[in-house]
Structures are given as structure tokens and as C-alpha cells.
Protein backbone atom coordinates (compact mmCIF):
# COMPACT_ATOMS: atom_id res chain seq x y z
CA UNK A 1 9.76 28.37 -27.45
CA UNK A 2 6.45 26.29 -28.36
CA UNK A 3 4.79 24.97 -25.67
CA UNK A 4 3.42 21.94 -25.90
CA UNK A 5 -0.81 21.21 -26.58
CA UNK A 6 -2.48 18.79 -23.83
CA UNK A 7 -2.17 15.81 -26.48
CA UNK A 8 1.70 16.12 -26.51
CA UNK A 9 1.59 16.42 -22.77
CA UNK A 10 -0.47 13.39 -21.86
CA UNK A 11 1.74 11.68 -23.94
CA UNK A 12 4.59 12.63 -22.28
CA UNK A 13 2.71 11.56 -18.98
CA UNK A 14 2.06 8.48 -20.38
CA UNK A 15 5.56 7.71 -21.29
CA UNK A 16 6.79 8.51 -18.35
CA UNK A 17 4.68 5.89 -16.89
CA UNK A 18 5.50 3.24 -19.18
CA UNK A 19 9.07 3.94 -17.97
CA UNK A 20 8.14 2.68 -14.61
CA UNK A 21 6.60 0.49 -15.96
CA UNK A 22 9.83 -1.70 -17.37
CA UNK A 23 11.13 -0.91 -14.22
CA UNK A 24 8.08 -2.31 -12.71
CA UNK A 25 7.98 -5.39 -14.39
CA UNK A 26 11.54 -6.13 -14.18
CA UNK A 27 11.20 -5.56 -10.13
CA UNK A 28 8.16 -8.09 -10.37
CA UNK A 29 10.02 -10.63 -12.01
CA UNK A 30 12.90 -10.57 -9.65
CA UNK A 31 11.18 -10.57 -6.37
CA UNK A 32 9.18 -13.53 -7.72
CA UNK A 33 12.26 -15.59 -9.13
CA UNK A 34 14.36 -14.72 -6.21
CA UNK A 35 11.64 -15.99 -3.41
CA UNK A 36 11.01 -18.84 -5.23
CA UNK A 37 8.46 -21.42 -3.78
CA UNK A 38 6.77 -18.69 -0.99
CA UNK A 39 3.66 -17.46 -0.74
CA UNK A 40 5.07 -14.36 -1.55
CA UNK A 41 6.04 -16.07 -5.48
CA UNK A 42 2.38 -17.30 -5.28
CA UNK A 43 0.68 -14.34 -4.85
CA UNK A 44 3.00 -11.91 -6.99
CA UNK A 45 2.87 -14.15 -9.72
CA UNK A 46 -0.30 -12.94 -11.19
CA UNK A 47 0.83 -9.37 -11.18
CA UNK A 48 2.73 -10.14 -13.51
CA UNK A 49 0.55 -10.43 -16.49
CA UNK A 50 -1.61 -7.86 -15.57
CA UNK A 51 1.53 -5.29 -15.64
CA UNK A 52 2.24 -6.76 -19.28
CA UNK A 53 -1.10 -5.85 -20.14
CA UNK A 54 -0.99 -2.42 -18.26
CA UNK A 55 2.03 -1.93 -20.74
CA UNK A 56 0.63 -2.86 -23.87
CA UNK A 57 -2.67 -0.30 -22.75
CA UNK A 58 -0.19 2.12 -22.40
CA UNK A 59 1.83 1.17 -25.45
CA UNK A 60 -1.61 1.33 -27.08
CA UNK A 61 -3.12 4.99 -25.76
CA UNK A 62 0.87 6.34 -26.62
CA UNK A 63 -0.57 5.09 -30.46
CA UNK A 64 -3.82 6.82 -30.16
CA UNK A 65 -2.35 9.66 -29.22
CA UNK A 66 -0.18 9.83 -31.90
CA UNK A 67 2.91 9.56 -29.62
CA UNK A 68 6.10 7.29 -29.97
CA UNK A 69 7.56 5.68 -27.11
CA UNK A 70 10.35 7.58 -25.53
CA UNK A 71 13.79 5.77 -25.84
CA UNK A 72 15.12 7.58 -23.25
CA UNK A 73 12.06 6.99 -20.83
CA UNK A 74 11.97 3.44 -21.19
CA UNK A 75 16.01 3.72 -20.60
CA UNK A 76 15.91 5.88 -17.38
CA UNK A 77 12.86 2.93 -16.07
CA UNK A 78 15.07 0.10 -17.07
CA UNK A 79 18.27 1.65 -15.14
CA UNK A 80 16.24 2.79 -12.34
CA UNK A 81 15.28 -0.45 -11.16
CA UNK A 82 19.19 -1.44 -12.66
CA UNK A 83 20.18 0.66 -9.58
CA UNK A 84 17.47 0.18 -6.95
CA UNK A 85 18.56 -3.57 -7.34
CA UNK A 86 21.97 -2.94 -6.60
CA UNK A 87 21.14 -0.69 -3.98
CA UNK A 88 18.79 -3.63 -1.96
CA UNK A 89 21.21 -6.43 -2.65
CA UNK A 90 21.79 -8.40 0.06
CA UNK A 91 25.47 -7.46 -0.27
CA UNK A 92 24.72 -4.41 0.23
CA UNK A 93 22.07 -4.57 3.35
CA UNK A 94 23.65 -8.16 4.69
CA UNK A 95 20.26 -8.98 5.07
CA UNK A 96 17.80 -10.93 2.81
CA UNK A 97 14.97 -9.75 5.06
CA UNK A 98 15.88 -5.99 5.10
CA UNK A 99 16.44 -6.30 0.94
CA UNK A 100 13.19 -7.80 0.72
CA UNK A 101 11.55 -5.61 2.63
CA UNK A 102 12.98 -2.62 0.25
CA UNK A 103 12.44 -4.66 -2.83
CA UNK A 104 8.57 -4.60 -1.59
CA UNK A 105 8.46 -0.72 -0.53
CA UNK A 106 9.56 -0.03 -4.25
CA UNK A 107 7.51 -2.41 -5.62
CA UNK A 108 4.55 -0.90 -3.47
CA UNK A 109 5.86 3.09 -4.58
CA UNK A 110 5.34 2.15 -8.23
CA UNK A 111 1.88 0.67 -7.64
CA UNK A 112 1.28 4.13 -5.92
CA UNK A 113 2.20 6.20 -8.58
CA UNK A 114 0.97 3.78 -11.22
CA UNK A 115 -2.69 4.29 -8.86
CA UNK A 116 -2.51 8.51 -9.14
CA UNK A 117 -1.97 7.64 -13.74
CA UNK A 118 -5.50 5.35 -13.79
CA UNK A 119 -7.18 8.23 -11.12
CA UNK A 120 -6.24 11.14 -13.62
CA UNK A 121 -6.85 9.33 -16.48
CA UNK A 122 -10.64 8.45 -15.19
CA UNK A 123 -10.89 11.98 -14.22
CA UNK A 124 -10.35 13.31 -17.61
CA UNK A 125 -11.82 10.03 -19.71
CA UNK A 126 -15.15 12.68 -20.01
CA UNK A 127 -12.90 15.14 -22.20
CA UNK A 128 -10.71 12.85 -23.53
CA UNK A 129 -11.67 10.74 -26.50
CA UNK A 130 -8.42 8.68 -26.58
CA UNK A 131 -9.03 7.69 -22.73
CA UNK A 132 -13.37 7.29 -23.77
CA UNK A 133 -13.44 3.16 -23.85
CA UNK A 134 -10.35 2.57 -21.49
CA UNK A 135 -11.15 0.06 -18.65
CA UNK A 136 -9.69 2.96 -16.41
CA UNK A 137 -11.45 1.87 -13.25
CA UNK A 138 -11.34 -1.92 -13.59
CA UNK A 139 -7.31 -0.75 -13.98
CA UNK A 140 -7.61 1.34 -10.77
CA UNK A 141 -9.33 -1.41 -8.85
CA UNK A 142 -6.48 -3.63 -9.88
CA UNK A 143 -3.92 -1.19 -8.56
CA UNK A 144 -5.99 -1.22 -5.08
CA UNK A 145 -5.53 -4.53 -5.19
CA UNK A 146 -2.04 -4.62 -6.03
CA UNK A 147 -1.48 -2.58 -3.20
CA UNK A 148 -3.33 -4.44 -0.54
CA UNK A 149 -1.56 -8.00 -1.72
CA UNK A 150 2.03 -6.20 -1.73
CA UNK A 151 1.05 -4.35 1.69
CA UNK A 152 0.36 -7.94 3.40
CA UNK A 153 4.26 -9.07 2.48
CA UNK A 154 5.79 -5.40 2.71
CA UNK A 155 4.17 -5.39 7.07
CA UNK A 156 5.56 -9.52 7.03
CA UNK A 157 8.94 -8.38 5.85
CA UNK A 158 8.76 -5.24 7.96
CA UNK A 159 8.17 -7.58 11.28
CA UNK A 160 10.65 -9.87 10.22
CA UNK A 161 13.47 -6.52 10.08
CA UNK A 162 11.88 -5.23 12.76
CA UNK A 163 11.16 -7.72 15.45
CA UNK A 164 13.44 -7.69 18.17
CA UNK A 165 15.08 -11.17 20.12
């Protein structure tokens, strides 16, 4: 059995990402078209592009790397948030508030995990040449603030679940 050199794994890595990724985006877009009008719309809005454009870096390092995209990864993403959308429906919760509030803790996991890819990849930029002229901690600064903008609706849709009378 070969096992694979560090280029074929970071590609894998990075395909994996790119996978949640689509999912991602496709998350994005529906918590933004389905709140339309809310400062919640406002303020996710601008995520938006800047996930496109964390997808085409990826897309990009996957070509320096001499990696393909994986079919199957991008699949798996793409279903993923398929079935995390079904599972928060407000058919499924009978609330709007409590299927928000989900919506936002997924949305808020990938931004996590998105976080830990631009922290390892800054870590090994040094002994990487494919990661050398990356904007690796402009990206992690943007996933901080990701996080904090998604945290301040994620706590107002917790309260509005969790408030009592």
C-alpha cells in the first residue's frame, strides 16, 4: 500500500475543506434569502463574497499543488448542508426561531473549522512554498470576524429560543 507524500495529503486537506465550503456557501445564501430584510441579511451579506473568494484560494492552492478537486468531496459538502437543511426546517423544529438558531450554530461550526485550515496553513506557510504568498492571516482575521458577527445573531436567536414568558 503507498502511502501518500505531504503534497498529496495537504491536498486532500484542502479538498476536504472546499467541501465545506459548498456547503458553506450554500448555508450562507439561504440564511440570507430566507431572513430577508433583517439585520441579520445585512450583516451576512458580505460573507458571502468573501467565502467565494475563500473558494477560488482554495480552488487555486488545490492547482498549485498539483491536485484536482475531489468530485466526491464537493458531493458529500453539497449533501451535507442538503441534509442539515432538512434537518432545521421549520417543519421539522415548528419553530422559525429554534431553525434559525441551528441554521446559525452550523453556520458558526464551519467558520470554526474553516478558522483551525487558515491556523495550520500559517503554521506551515515557512515550509511550504505553495502556502509562501497566501494572505493566510488576513484569511484568519476574516474568520475571527466571521465568527464574532455570526456569534452576535447565534446569542439573539439563542434568547429568542430560550427566553421564557
Amino acid at each position: 500500500m503507498d502511502v501518500p507524500d505531504g503534497r498529496e495529503l495537504l491536498g486532500a486537506y484542502v479538498n476536504d475543506h472546499l467541501g465545506g465550503a459548498a456547503g458553506g456557501l450554500e448555508l450562507l445564501r439561504f440564511l440570507v434569502s430566507s431572513n430577508p430584510g433583517t439585520d441579520l441579511a445585512r450583516d451576512l451579506t458580505p460573507l458571502i463574497g468573501e467565502l467565494e473568494e475563500e473558494r477560488a484560494l482554495l480552488k487555486g492552492l488545490l492547482r498549485r499543488l498539483g491536485a484536482r478537486e475531489d468530485p466526491i468531496r464537493q458531493a458529500v459538502g453539497w449533501a451535507g448542508e442538503k441534509a442539515a437543511r432538512l434537518r432545521f426546517a421549520r417543519q421539522v423544529t415548528r419553530s422559525g426561531d429554534l431553525s434559525r438558531l441551528l441554521e446559525l450554530e452550523a453556520m458558526s461550526a464551519a467558520v470554526e473549522g474553516k478558522d483551525g485550515l487558515w491556523r495550520a496553513l500559517l503554521a506551515e506557510a515557512d515550509a511550504q512554498p505553495e502556502l509562501a504568498d497566501l494572505p493566510l492571516a488576513r484569511l484568519k482575521d476574516q474568520a475571527d470576524r466571521q465568527r464574532r458577527v455570526l456569534e452576535r445573531h447565534r446569542l439573539a436567536a439563542a434568547h429568542a429560543v430560550l427566553r421564557t414568558g
